[in-house]
PDB file of N, CA and C in Angstrom:
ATOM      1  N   UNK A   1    -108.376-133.978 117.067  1.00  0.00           N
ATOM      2  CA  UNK A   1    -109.476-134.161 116.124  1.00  0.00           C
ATOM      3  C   UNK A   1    -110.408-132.943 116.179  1.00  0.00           C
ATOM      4  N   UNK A   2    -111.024-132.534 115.282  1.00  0.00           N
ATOM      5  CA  UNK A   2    -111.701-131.149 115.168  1.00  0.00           C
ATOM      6  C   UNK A   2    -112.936-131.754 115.318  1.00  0.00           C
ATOM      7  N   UNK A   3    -113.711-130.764 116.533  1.00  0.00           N
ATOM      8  CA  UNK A   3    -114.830-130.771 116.142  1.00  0.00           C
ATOM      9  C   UNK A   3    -115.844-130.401 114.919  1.00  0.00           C
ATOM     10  N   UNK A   4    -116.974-131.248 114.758  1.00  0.00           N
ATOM     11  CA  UNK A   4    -118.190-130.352 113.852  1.00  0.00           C
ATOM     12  C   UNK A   4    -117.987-128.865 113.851  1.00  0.00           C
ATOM     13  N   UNK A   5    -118.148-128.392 115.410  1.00  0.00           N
ATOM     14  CA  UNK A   5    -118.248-126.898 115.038  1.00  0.00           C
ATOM     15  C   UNK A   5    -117.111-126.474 115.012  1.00  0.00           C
ATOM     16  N   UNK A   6    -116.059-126.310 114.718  1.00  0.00           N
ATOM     17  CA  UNK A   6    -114.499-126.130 114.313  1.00  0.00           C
ATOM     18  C   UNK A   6    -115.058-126.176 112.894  1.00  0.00           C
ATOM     19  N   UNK A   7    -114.414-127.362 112.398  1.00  0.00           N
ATOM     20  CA  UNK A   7    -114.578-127.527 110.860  1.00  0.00           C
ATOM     21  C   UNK A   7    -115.691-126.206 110.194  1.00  0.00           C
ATOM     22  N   UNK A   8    -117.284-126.590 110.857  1.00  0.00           N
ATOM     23  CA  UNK A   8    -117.683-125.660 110.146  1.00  0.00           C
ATOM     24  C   UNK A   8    -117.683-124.366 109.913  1.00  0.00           C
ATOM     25  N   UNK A   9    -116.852-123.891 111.415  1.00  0.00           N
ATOM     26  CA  UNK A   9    -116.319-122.033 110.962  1.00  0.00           C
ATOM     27  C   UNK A   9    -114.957-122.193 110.064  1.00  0.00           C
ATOM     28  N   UNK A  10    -114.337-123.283 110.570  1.00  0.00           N
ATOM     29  CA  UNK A  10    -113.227-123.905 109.493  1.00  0.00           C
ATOM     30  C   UNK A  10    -113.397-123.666 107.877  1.00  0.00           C
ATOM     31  N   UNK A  11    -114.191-123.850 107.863  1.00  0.00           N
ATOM     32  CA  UNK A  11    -114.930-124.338 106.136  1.00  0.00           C
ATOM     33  C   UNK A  11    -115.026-122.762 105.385  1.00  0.00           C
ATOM     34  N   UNK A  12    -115.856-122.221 106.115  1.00  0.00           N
ATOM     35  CA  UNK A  12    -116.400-121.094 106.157  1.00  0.00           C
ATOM     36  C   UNK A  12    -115.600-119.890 106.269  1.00  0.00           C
ATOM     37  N   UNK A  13    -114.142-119.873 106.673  1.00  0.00           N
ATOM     38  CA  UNK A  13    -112.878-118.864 106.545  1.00  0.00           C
ATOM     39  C   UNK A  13    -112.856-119.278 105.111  1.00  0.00           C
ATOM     40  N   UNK A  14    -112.462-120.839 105.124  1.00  0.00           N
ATOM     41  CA  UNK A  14    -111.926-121.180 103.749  1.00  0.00           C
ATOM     42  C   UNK A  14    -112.249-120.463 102.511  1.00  0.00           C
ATOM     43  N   UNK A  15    -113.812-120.678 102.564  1.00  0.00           N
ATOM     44  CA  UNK A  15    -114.651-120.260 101.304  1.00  0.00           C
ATOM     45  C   UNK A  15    -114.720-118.917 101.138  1.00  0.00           C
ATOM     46  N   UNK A  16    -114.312-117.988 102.323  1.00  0.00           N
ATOM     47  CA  UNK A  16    -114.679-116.204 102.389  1.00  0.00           C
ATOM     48  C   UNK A  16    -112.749-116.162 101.495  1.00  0.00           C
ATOM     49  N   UNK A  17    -111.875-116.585 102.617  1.00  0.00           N
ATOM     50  CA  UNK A  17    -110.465-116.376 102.281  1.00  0.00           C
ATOM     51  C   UNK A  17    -110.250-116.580 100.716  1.00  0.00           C
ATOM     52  N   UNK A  18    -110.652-117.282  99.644  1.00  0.00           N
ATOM     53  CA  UNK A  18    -110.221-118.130  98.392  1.00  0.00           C
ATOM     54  C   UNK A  18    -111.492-117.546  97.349  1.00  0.00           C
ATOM     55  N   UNK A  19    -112.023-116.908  97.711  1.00  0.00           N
ATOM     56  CA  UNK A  19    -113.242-115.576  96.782  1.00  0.00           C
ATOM     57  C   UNK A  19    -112.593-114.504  96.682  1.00  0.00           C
ATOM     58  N   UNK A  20    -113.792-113.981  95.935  1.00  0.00           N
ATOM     59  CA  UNK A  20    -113.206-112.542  95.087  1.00  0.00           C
ATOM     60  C   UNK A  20    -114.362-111.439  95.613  1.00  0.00           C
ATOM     61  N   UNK A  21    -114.410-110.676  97.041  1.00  0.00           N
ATOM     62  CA  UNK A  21    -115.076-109.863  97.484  1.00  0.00           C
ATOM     63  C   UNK A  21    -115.747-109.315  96.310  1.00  0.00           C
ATOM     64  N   UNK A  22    -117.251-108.964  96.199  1.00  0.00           N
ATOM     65  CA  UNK A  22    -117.660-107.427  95.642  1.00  0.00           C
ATOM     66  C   UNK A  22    -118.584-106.820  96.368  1.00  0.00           C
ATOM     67  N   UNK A  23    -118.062-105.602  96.880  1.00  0.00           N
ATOM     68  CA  UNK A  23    -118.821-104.335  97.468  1.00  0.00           C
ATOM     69  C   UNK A  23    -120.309-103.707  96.656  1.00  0.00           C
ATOM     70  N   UNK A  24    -120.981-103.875  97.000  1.00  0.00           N
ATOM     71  CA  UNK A  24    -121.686-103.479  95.598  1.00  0.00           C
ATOM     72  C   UNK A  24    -123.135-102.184  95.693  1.00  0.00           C
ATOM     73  N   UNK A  25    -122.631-102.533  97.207  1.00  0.00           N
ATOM     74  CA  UNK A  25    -124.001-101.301  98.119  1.00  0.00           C
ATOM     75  C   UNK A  25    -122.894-100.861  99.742  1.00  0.00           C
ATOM     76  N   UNK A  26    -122.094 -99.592  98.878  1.00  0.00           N
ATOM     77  CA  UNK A  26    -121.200 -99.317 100.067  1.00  0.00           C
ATOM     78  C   UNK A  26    -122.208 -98.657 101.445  1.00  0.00           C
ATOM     79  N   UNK A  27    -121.396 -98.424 102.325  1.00  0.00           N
ATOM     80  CA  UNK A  27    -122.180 -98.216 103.834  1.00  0.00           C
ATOM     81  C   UNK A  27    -122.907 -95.988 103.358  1.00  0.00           C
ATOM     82  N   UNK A  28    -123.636 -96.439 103.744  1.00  0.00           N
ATOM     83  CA  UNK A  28    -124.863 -95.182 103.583  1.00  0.00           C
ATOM     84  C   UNK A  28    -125.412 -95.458 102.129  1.00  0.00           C
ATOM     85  N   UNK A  29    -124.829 -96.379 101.509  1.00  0.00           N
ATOM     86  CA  UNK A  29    -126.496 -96.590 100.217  1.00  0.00           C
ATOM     87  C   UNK A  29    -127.450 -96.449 100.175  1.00  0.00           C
ATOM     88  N   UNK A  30    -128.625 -96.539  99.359  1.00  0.00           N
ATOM     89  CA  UNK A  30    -129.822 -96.737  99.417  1.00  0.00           C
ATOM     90  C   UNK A  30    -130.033 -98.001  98.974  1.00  0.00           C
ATOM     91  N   UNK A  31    -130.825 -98.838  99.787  1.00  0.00           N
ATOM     92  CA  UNK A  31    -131.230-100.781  98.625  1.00  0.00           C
ATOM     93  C   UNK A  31    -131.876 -99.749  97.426  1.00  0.00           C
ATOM     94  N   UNK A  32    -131.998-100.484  96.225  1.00  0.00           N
ATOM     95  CA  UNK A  32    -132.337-100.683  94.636  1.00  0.00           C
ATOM     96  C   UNK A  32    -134.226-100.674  95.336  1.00  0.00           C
ATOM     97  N   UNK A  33    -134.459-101.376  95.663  1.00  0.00           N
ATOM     98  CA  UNK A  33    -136.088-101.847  95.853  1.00  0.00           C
ATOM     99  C   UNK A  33    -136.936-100.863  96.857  1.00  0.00           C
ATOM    100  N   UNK A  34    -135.977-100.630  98.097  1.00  0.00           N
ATOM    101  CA  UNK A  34    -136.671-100.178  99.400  1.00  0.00           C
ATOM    102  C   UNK A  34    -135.582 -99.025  99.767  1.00  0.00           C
ATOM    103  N   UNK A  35    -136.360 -97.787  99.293  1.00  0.00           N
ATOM    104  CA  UNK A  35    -135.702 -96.642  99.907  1.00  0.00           C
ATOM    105  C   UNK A  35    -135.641 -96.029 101.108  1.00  0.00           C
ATOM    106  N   UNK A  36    -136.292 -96.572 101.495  1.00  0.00           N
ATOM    107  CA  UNK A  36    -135.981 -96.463 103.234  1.00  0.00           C
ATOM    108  C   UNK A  36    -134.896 -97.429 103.954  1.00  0.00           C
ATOM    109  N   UNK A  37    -134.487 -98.218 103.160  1.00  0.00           N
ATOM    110  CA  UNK A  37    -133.389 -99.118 103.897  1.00  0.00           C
ATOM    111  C   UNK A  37    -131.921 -98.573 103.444  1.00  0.00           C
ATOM    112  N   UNK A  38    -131.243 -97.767 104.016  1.00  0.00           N
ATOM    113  CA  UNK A  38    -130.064 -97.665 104.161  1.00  0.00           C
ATOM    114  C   UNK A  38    -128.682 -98.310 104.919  1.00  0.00           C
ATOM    115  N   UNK A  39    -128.222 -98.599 103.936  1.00  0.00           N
ATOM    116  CA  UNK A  39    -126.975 -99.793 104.380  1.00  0.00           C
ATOM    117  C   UNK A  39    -125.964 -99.422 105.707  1.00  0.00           C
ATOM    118  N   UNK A  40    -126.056 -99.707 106.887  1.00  0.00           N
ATOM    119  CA  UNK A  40    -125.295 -99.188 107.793  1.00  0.00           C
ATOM    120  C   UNK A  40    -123.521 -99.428 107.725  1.00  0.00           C
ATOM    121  N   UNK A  41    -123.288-100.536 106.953  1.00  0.00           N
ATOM    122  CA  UNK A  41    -122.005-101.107 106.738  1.00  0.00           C
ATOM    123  C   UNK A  41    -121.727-101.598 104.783  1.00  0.00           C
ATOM    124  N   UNK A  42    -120.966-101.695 104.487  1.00  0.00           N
ATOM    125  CA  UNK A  42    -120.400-101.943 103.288  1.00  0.00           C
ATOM    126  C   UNK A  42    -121.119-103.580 103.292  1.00  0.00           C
ATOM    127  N   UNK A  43    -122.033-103.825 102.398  1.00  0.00           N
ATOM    128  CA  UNK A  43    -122.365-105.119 101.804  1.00  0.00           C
ATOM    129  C   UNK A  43    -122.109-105.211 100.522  1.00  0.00           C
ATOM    130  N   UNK A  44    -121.690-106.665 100.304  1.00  0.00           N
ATOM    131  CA  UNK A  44    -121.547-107.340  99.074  1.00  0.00           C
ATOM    132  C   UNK A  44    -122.226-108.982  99.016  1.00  0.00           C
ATOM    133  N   UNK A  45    -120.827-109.440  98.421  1.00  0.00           N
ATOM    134  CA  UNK A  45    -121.227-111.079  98.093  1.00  0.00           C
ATOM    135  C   UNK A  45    -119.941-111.712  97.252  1.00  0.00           C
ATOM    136  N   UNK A  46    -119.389-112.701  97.693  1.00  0.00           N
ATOM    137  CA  UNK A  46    -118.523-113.654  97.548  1.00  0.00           C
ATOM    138  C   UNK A  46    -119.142-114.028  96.193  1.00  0.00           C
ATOM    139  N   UNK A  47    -118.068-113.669  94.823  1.00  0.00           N
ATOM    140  CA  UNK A  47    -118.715-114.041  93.277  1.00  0.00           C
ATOM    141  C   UNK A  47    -118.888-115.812  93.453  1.00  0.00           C
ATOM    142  N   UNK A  48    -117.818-116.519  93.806  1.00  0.00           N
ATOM    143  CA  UNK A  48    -117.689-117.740  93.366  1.00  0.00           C
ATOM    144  C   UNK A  48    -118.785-118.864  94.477  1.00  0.00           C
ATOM    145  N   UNK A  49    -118.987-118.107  95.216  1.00  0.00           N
ATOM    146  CA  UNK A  49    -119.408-119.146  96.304  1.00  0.00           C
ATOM    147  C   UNK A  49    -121.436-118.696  95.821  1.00  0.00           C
ATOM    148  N   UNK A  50    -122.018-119.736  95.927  1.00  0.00           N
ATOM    149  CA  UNK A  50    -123.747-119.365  96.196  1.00  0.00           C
ATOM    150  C   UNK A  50    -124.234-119.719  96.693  1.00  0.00           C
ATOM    151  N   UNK A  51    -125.378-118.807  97.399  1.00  0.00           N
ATOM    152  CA  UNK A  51    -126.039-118.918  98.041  1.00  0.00           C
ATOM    153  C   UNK A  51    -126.780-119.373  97.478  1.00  0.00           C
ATOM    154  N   UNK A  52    -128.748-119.449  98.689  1.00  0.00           N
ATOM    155  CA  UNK A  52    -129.657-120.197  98.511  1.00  0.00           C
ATOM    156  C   UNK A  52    -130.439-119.750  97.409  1.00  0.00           C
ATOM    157  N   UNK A  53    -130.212-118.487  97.125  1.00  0.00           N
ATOM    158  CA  UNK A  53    -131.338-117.454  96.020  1.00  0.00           C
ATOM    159  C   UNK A  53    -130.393-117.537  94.787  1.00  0.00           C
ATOM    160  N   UNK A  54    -129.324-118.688  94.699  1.00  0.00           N
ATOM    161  CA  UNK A  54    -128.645-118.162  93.449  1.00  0.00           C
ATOM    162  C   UNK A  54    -127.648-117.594  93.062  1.00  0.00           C
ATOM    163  N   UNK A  55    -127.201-116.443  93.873  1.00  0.00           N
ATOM    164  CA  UNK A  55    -126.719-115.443  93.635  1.00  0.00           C
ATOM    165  C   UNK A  55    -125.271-115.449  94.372  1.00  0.00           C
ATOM    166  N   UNK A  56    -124.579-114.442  94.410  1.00  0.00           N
ATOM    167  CA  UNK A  56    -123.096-115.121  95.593  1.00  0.00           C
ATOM    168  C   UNK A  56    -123.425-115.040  97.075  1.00  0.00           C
ATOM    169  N   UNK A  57    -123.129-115.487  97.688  1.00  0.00           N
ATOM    170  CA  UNK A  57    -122.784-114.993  99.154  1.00  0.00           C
ATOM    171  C   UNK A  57    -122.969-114.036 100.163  1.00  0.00           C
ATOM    172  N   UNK A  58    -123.547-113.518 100.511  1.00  0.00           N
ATOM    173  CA  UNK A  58    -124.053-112.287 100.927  1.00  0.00           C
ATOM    174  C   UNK A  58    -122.857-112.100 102.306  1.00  0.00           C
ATOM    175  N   UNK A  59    -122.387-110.825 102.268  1.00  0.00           N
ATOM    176  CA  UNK A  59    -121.424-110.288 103.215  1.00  0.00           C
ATOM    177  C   UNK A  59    -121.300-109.137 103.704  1.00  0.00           C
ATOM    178  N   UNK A  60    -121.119-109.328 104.885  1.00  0.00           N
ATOM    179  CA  UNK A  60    -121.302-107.647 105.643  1.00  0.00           C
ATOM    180  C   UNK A  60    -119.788-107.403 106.021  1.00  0.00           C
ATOM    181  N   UNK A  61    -119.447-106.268 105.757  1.00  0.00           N
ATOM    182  CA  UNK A  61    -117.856-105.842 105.859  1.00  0.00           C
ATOM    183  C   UNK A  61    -118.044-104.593 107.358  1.00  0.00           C
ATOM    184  N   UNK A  62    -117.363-105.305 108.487  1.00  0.00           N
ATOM    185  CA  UNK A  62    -117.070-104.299 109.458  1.00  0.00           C
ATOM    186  C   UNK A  62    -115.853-103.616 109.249  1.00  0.00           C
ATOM    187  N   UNK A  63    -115.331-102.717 110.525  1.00  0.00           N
ATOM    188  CA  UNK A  63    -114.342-101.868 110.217  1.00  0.00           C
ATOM    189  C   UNK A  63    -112.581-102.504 110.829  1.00  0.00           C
ATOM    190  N   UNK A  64    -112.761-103.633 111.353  1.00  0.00           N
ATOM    191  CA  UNK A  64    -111.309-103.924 111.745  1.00  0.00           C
ATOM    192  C   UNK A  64    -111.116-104.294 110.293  1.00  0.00           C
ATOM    193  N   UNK A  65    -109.333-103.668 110.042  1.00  0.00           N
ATOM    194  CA  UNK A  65    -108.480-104.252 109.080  1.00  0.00           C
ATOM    195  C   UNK A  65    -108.328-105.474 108.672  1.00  0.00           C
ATOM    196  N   UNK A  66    -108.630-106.704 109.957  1.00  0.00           N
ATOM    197  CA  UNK A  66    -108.680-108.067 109.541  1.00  0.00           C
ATOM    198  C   UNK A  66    -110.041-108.631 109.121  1.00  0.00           C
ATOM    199  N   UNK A  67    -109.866-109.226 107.667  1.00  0.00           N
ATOM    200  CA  UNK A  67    -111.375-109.540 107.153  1.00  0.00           C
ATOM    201  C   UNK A  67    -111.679-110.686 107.868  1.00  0.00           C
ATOM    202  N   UNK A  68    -111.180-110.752 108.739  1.00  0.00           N
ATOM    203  CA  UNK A  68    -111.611-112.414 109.219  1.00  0.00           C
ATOM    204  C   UNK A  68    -112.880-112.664 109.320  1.00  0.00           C
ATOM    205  N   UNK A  69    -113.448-114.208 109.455  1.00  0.00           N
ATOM    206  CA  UNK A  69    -115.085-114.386 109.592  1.00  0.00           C
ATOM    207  C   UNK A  69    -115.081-114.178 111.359  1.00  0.00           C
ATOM    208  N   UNK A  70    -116.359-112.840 111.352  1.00  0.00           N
ATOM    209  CA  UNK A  70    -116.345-112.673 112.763  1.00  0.00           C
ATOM    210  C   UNK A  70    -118.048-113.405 112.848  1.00  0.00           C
ATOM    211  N   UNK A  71    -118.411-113.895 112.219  1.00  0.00           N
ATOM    212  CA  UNK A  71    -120.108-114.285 112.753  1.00  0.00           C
ATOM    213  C   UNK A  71    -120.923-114.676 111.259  1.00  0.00           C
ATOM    214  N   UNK A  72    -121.761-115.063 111.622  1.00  0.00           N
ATOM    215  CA  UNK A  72    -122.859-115.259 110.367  1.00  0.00           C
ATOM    216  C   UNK A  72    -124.144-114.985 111.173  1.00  0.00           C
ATOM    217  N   UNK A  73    -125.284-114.563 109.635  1.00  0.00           N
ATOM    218  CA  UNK A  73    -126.279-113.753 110.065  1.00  0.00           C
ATOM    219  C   UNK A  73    -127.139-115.151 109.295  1.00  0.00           C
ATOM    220  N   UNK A  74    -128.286-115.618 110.068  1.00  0.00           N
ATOM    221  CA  UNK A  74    -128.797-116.688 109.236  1.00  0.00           C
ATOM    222  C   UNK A  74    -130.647-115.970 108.972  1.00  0.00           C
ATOM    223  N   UNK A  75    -130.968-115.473 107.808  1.00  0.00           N
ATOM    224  CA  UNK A  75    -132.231-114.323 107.781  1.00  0.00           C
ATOM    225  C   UNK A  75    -133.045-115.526 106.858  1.00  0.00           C
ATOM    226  N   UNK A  76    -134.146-115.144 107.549  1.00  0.00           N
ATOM    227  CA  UNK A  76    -135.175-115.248 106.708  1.00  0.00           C
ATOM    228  C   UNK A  76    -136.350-113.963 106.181  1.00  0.00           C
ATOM    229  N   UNK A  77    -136.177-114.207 104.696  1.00  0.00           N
ATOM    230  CA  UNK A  77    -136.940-113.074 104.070  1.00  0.00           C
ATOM    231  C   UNK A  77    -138.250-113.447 103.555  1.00  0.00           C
ATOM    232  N   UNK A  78    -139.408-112.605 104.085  1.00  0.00           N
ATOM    233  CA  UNK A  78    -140.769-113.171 103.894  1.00  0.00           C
ATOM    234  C   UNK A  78    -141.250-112.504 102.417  1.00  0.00           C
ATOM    235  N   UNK A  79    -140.871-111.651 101.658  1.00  0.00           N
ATOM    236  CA  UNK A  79    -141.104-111.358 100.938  1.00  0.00           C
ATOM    237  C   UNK A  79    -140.651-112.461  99.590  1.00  0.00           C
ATOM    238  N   UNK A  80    -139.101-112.702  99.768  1.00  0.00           N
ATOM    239  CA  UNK A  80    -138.989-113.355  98.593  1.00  0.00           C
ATOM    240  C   UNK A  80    -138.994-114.964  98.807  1.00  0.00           C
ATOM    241  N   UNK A  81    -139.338-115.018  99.975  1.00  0.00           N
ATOM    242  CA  UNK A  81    -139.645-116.610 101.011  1.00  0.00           C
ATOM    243  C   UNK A  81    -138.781-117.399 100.562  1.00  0.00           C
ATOM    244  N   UNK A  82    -137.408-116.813 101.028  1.00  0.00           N
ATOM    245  CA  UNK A  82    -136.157-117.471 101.245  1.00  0.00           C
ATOM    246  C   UNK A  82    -135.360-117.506 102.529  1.00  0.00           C
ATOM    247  N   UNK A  83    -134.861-118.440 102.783  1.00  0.00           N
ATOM    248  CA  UNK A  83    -133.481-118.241 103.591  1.00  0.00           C
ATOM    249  C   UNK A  83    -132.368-118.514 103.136  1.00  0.00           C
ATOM    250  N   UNK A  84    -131.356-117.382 104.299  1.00  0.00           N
ATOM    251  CA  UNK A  84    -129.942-117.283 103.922  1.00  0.00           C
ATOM    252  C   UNK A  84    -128.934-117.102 104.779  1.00  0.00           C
ATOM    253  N   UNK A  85    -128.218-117.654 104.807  1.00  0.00           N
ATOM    254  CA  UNK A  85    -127.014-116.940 105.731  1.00  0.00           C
ATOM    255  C   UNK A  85    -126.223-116.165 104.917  1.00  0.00           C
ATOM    256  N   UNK A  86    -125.662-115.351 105.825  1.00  0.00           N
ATOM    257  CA  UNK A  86    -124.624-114.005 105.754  1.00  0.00           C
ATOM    258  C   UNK A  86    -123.849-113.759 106.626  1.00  0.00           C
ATOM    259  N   UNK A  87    -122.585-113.817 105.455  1.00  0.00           N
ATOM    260  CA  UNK A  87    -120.960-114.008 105.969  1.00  0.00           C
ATOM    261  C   UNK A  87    -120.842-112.305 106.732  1.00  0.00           C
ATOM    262  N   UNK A  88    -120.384-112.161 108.393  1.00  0.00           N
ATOM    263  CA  UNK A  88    -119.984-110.734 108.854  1.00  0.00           C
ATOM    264  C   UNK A  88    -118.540-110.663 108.641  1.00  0.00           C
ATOM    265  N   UNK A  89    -117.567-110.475 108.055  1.00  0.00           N
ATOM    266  CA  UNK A  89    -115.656-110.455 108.161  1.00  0.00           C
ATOM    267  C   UNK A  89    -115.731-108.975 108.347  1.00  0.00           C
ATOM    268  N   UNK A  90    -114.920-108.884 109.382  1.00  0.00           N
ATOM    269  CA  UNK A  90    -114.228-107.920 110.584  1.00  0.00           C
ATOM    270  C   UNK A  90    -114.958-107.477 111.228  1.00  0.00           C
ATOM    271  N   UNK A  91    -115.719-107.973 111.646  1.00  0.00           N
ATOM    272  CA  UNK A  91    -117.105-107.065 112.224  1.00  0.00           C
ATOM    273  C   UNK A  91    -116.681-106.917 114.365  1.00  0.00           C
ATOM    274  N   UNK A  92    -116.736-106.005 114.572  1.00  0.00           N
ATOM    275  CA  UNK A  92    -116.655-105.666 115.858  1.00  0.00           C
ATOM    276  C   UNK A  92    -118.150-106.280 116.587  1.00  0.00           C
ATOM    277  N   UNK A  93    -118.366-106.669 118.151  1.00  0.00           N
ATOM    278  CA  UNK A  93    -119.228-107.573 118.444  1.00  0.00           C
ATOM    279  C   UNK A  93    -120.617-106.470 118.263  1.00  0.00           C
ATOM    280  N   UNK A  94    -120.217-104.742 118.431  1.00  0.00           N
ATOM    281  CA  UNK A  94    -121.030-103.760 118.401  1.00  0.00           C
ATOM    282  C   UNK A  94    -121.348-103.818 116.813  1.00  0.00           C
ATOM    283  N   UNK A  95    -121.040-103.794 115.779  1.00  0.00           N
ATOM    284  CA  UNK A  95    -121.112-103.945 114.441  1.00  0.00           C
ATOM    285  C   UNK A  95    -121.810-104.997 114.062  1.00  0.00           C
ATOM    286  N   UNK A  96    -121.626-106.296 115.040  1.00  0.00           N
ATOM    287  CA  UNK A  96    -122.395-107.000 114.390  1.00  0.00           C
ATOM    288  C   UNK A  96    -124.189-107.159 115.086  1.00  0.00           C
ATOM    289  N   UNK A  97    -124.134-106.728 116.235  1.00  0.00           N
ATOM    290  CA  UNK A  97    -124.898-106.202 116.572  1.00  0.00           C
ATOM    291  C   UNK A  97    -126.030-105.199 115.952  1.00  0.00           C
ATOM    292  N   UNK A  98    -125.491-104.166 115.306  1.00  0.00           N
ATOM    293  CA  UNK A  98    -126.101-103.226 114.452  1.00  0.00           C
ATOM    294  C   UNK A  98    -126.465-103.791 113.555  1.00  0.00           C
ATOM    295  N   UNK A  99    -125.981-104.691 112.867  1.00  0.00           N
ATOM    296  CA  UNK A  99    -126.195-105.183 111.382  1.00  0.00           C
ATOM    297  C   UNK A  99    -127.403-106.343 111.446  1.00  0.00           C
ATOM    298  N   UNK A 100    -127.075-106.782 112.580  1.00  0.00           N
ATOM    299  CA  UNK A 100    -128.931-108.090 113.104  1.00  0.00           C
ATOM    300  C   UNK A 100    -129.907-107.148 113.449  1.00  0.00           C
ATOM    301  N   UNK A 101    -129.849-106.156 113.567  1.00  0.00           N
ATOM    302  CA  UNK A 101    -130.739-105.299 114.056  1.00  0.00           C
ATOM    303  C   UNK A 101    -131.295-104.751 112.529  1.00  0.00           C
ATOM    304  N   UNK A 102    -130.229-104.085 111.872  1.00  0.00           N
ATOM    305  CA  UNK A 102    -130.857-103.709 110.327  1.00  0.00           C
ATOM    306  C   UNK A 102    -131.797-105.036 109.823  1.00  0.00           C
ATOM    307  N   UNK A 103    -131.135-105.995 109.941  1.00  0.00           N
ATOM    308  CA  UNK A 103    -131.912-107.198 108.778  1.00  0.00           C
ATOM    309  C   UNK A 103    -133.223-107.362 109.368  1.00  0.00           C
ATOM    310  N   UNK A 104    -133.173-107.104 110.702  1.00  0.00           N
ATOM    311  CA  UNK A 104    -134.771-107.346 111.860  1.00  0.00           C
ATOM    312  C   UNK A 104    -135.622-106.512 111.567  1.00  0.00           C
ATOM    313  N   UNK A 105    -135.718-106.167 110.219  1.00  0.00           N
ATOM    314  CA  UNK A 105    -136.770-104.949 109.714  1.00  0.00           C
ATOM    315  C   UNK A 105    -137.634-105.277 109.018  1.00  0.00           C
ATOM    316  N   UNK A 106    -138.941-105.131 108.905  1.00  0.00           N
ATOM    317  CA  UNK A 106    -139.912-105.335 108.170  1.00  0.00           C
ATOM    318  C   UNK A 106    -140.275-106.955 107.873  1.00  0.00           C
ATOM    319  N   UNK A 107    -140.178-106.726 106.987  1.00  0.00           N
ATOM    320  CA  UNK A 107    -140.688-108.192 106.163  1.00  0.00           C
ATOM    321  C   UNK A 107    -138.882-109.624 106.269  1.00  0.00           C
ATOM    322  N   UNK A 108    -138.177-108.812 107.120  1.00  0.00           N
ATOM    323  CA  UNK A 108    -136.935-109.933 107.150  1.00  0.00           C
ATOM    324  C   UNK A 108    -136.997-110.232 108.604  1.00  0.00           C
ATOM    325  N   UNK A 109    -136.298-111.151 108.637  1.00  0.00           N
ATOM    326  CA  UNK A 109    -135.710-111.235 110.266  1.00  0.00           C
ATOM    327  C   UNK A 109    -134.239-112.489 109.739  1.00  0.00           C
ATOM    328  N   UNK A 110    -133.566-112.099 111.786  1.00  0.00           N
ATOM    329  CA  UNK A 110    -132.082-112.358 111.160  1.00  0.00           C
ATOM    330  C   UNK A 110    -132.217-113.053 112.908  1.00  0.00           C
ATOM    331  N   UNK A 111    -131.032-114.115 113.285  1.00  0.00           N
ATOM    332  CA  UNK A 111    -130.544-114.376 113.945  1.00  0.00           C
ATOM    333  C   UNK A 111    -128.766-114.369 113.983  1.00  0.00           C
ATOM    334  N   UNK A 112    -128.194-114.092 115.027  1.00  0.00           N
ATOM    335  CA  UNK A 112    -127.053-113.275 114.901  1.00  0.00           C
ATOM    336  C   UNK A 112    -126.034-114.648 115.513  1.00  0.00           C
ATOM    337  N   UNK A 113    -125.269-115.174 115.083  1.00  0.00           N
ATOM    338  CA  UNK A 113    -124.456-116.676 115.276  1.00  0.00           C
ATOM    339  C   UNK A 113    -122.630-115.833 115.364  1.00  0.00           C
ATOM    340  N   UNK A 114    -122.772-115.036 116.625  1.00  0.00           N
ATOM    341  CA  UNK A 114    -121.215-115.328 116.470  1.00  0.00           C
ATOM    342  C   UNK A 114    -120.093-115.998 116.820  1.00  0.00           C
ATOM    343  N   UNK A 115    -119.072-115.961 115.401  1.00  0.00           N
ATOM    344  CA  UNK A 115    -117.767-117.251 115.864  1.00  0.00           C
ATOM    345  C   UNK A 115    -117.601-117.573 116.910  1.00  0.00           C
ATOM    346  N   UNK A 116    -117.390-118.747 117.907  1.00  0.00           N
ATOM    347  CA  UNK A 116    -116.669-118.480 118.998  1.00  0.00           C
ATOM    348  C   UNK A 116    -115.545-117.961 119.282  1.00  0.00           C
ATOM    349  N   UNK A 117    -115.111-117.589 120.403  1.00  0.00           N
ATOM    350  CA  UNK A 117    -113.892-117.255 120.897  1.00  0.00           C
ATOM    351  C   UNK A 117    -112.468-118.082 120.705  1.00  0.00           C
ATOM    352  N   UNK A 118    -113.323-119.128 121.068  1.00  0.00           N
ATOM    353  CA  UNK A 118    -112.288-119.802 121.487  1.00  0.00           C
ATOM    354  C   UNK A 118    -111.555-120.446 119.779  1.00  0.00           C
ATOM    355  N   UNK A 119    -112.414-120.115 118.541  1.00  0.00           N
ATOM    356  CA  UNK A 119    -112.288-120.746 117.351  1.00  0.00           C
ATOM    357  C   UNK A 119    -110.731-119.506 116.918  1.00  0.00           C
ATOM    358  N   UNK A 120    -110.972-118.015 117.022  1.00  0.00           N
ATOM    359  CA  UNK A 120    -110.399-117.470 116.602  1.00  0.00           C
ATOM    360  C   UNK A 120    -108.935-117.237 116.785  1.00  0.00           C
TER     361      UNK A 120
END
């Protein structure tokens, strides 16, 4: 029998695996709003799946070949006084590391939830 937390990284391959990636601010971008924030890794967003603001999915793309879900980033943004989680697939434990550290800037903050071990 699967646990709760099974199922829910369970769920959560499902919904990344059965979408249609879009890249849309590759790694060294500039954000649209805040030019001082440069993208350390390739972000996008899962078209079919939405998030809390509406919009798709928010996803951080590390560098292993396997997109697998390596973690979720759960941020809260004080500016547009939302929260969100954000899908990491392939992210190395150093990658995902870097990437809670980017969102821990300014007016955001992020807590860093990675998969277990034992799930993968």
């Amino acid at each position: 029998m699967e646990t709760l937390n099974t199922l829910f990284w369970k769920n959560l391959e499902l919904l990344a695996d059965g979408s249609t990636l879009v890249v849309d601010r590759p790694q060294g971008s500039v954000h649209p709003r805040h030019p001082e924030c440069i993208y350390p890794h390739d972000y996008g967003y899962l078209e079919e799946i939405l998030s809390s603001d509406g919009a798709g999915l928010d996803v951080w793309l590390g560098s292993l070949t396997d997109r697998r879900l390596t973690g979720i980033l759960c941020t809260v943004d004080m500016l547009k006084r939302d929260v969100e989680i954000k899908l990491l697939l392939g992210c190395t434990p150093a990658e995902m590391d870097e990437i809670c550290r980017h969102q821990n800037q300014g007016f955001m903050s992020a807590v860093l939830l990675p998969r277990p071990v034992e799930l993968e």
